[in-house]
C-alpha atoms as a PDB file:
ATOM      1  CA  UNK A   1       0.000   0.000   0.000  1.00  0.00           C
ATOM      2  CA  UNK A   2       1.023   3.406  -1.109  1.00  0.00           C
ATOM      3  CA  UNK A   3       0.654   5.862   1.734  1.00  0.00           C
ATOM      4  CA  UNK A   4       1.757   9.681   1.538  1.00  0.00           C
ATOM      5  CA  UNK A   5       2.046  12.564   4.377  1.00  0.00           C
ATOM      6  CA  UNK A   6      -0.580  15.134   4.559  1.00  0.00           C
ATOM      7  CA  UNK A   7      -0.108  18.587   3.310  1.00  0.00           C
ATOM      8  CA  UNK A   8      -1.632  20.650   6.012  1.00  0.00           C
ATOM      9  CA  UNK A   9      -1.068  17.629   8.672  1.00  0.00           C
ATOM     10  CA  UNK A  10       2.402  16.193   7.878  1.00  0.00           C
ATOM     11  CA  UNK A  11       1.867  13.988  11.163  1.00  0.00           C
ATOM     12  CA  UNK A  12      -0.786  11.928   9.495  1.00  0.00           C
ATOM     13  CA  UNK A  13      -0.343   9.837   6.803  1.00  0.00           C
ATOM     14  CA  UNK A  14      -3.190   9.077   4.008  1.00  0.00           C
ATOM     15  CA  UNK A  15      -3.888   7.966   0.783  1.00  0.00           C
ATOM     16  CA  UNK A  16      -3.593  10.434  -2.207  1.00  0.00           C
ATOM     17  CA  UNK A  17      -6.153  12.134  -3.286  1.00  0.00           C
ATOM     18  CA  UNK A  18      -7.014  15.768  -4.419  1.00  0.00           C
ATOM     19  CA  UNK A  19      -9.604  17.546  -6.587  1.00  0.00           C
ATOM     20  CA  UNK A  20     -11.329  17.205  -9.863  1.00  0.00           C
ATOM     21  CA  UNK A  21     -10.202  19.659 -12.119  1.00  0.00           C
ATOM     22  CA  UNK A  22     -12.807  20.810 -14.669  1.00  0.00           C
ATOM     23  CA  UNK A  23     -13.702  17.450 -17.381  1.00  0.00           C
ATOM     24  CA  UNK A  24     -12.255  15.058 -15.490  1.00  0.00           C
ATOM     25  CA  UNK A  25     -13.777  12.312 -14.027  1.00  0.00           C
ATOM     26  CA  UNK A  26     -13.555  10.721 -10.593  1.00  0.00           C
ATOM     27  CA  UNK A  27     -10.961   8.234 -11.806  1.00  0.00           C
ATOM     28  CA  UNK A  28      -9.330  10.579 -14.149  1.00  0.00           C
ATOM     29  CA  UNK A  29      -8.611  13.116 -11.104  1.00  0.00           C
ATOM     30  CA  UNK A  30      -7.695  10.265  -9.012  1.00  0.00           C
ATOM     31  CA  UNK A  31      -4.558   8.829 -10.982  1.00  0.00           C
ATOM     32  CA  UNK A  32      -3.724  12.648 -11.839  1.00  0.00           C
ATOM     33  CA  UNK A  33      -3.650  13.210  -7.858  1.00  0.00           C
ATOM     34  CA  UNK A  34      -1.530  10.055  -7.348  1.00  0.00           C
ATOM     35  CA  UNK A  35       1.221  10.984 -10.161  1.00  0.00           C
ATOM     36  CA  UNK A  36       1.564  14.591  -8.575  1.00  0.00           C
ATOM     37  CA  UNK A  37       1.761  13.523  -4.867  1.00  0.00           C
ATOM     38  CA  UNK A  38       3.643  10.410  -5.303  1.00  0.00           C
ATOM     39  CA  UNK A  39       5.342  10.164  -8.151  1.00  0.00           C
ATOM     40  CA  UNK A  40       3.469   6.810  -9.177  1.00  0.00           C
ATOM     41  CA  UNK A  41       1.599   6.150 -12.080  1.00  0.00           C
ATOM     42  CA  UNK A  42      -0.551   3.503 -11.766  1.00  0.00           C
ATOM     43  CA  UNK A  43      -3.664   1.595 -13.678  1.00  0.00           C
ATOM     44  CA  UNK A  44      -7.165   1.750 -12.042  1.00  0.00           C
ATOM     45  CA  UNK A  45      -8.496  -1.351 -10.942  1.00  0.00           C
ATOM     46  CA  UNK A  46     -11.673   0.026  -9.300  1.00  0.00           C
ATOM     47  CA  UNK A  47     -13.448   2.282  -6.907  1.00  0.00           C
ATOM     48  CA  UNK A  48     -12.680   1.475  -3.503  1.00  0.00           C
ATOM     49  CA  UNK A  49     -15.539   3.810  -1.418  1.00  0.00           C
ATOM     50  CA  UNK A  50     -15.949   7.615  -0.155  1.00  0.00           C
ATOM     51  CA  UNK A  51     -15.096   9.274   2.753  1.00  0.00           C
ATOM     52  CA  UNK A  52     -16.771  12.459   3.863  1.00  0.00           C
ATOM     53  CA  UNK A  53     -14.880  14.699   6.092  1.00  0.00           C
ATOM     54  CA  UNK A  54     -14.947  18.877   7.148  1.00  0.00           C
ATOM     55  CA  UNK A  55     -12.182  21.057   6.839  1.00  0.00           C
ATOM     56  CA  UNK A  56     -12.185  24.920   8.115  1.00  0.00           C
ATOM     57  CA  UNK A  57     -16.278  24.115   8.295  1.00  0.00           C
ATOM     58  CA  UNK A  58     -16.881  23.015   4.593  1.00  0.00           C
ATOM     59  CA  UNK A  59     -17.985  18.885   3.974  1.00  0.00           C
ATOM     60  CA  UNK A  60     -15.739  17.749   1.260  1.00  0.00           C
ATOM     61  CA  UNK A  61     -16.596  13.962  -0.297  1.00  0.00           C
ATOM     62  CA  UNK A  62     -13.506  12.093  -1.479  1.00  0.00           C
ATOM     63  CA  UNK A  63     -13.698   9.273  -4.150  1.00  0.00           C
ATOM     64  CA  UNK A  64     -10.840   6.671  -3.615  1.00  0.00           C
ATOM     65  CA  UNK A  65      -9.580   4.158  -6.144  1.00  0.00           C
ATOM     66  CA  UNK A  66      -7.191   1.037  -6.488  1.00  0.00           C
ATOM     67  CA  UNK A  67      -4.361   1.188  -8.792  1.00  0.00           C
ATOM     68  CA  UNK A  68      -2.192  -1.041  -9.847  1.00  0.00           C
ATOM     69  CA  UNK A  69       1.915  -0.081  -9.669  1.00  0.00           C
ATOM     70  CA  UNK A  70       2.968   1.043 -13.807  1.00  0.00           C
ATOM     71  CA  UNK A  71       5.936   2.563 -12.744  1.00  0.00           C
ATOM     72  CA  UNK A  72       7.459   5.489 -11.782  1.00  0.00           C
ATOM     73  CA  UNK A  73       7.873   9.787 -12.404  1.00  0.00           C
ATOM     74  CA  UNK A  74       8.398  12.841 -11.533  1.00  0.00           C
ATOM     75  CA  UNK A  75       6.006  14.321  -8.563  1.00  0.00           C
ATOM     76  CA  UNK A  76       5.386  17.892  -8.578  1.00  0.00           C
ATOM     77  CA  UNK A  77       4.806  17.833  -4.613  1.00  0.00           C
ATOM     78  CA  UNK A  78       7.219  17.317  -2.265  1.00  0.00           C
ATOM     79  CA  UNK A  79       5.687  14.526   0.193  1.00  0.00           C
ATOM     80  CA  UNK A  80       7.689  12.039   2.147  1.00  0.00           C
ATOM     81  CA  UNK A  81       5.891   8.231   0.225  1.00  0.00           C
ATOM     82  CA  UNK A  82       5.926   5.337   2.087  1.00  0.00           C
ATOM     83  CA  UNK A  83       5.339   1.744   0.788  1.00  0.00           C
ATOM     84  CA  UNK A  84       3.700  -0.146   3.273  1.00  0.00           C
ATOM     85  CA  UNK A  85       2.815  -4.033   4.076  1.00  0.00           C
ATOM     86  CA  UNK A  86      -1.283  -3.987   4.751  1.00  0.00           C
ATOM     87  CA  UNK A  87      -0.633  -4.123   8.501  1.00  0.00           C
ATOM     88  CA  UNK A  88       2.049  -0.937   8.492  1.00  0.00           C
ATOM     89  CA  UNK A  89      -0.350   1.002   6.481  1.00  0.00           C
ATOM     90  CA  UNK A  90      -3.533   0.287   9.090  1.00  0.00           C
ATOM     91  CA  UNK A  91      -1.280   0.802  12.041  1.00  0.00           C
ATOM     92  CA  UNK A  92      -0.015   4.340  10.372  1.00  0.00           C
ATOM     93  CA  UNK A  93      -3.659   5.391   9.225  1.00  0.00           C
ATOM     94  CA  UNK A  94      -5.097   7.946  11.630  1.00  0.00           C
ATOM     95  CA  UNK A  95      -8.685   7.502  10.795  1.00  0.00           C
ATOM     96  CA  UNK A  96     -10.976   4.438  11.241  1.00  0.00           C
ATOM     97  CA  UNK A  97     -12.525   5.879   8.146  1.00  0.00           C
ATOM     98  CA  UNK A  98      -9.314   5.186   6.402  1.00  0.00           C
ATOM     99  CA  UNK A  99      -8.817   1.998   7.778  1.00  0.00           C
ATOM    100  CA  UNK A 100     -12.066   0.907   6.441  1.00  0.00           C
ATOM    101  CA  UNK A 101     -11.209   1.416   3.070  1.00  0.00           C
ATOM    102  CA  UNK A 102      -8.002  -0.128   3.324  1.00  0.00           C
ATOM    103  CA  UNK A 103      -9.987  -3.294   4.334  1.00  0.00           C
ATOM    104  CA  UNK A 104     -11.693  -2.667   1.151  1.00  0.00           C
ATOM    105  CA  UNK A 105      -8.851  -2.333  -1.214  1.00  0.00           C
ATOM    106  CA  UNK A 106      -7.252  -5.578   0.113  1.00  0.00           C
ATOM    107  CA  UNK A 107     -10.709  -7.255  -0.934  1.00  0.00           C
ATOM    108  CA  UNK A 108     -10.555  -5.952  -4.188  1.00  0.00           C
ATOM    109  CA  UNK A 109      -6.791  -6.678  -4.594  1.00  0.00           C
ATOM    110  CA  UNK A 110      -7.376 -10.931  -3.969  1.00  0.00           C
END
């Protein structure tokens, strides 16, 4: 599993994920979001779930997919990337939330 620091909470560590920029879809905006924060290009193999969450008091809805590894580039952030086993990346997830869908990625991934 492909886990990368927070911007605004570097203490935390997530999944990648961002914004849809206008005409792209979920999955689109999902493997752009990976390559910039990561570095990692990688193939869809399916949604995974949501997650809603607030910031500064505004809901925001995040779409998370599975990708497979495709190789490697160029990341235009500067985030410290860590590649975990399945039980490093639960035990450095901060959220249950997050957890969850990690469960649910490792369901699809069989």
């Amino acid at each position: 599993m492909l886990l990368a620091r927070a911007r605004r909470s570097p203490h935390h560590w997530i999944f990648p994920k961002g914004h849809i920029d206008w005409g792209e879809t979920e999955e689109e905006a999902a493997r752009r979001e990976l390559r910039e924060e990561t570095g990692v290009i990688g193939r869809p193999l399916g949604r995974i779930g949501q997650l809603t969450f607030d910031r500064d008091g505004r809901p925001y809805e995040v779409t998370y997919y599975l990708f497979e590894y495709a190789g490697d580039t160029t990341a235009d952030e500067e985030r410290e990337v860590a590649w975990c086993s399945p039980a490093d990346a639960s035990a450095r997830l901060p959220f249950k939330e997050s957890r969850a869908l990690l469960e649910k990625a490792l369901t699809m991934a069989r």
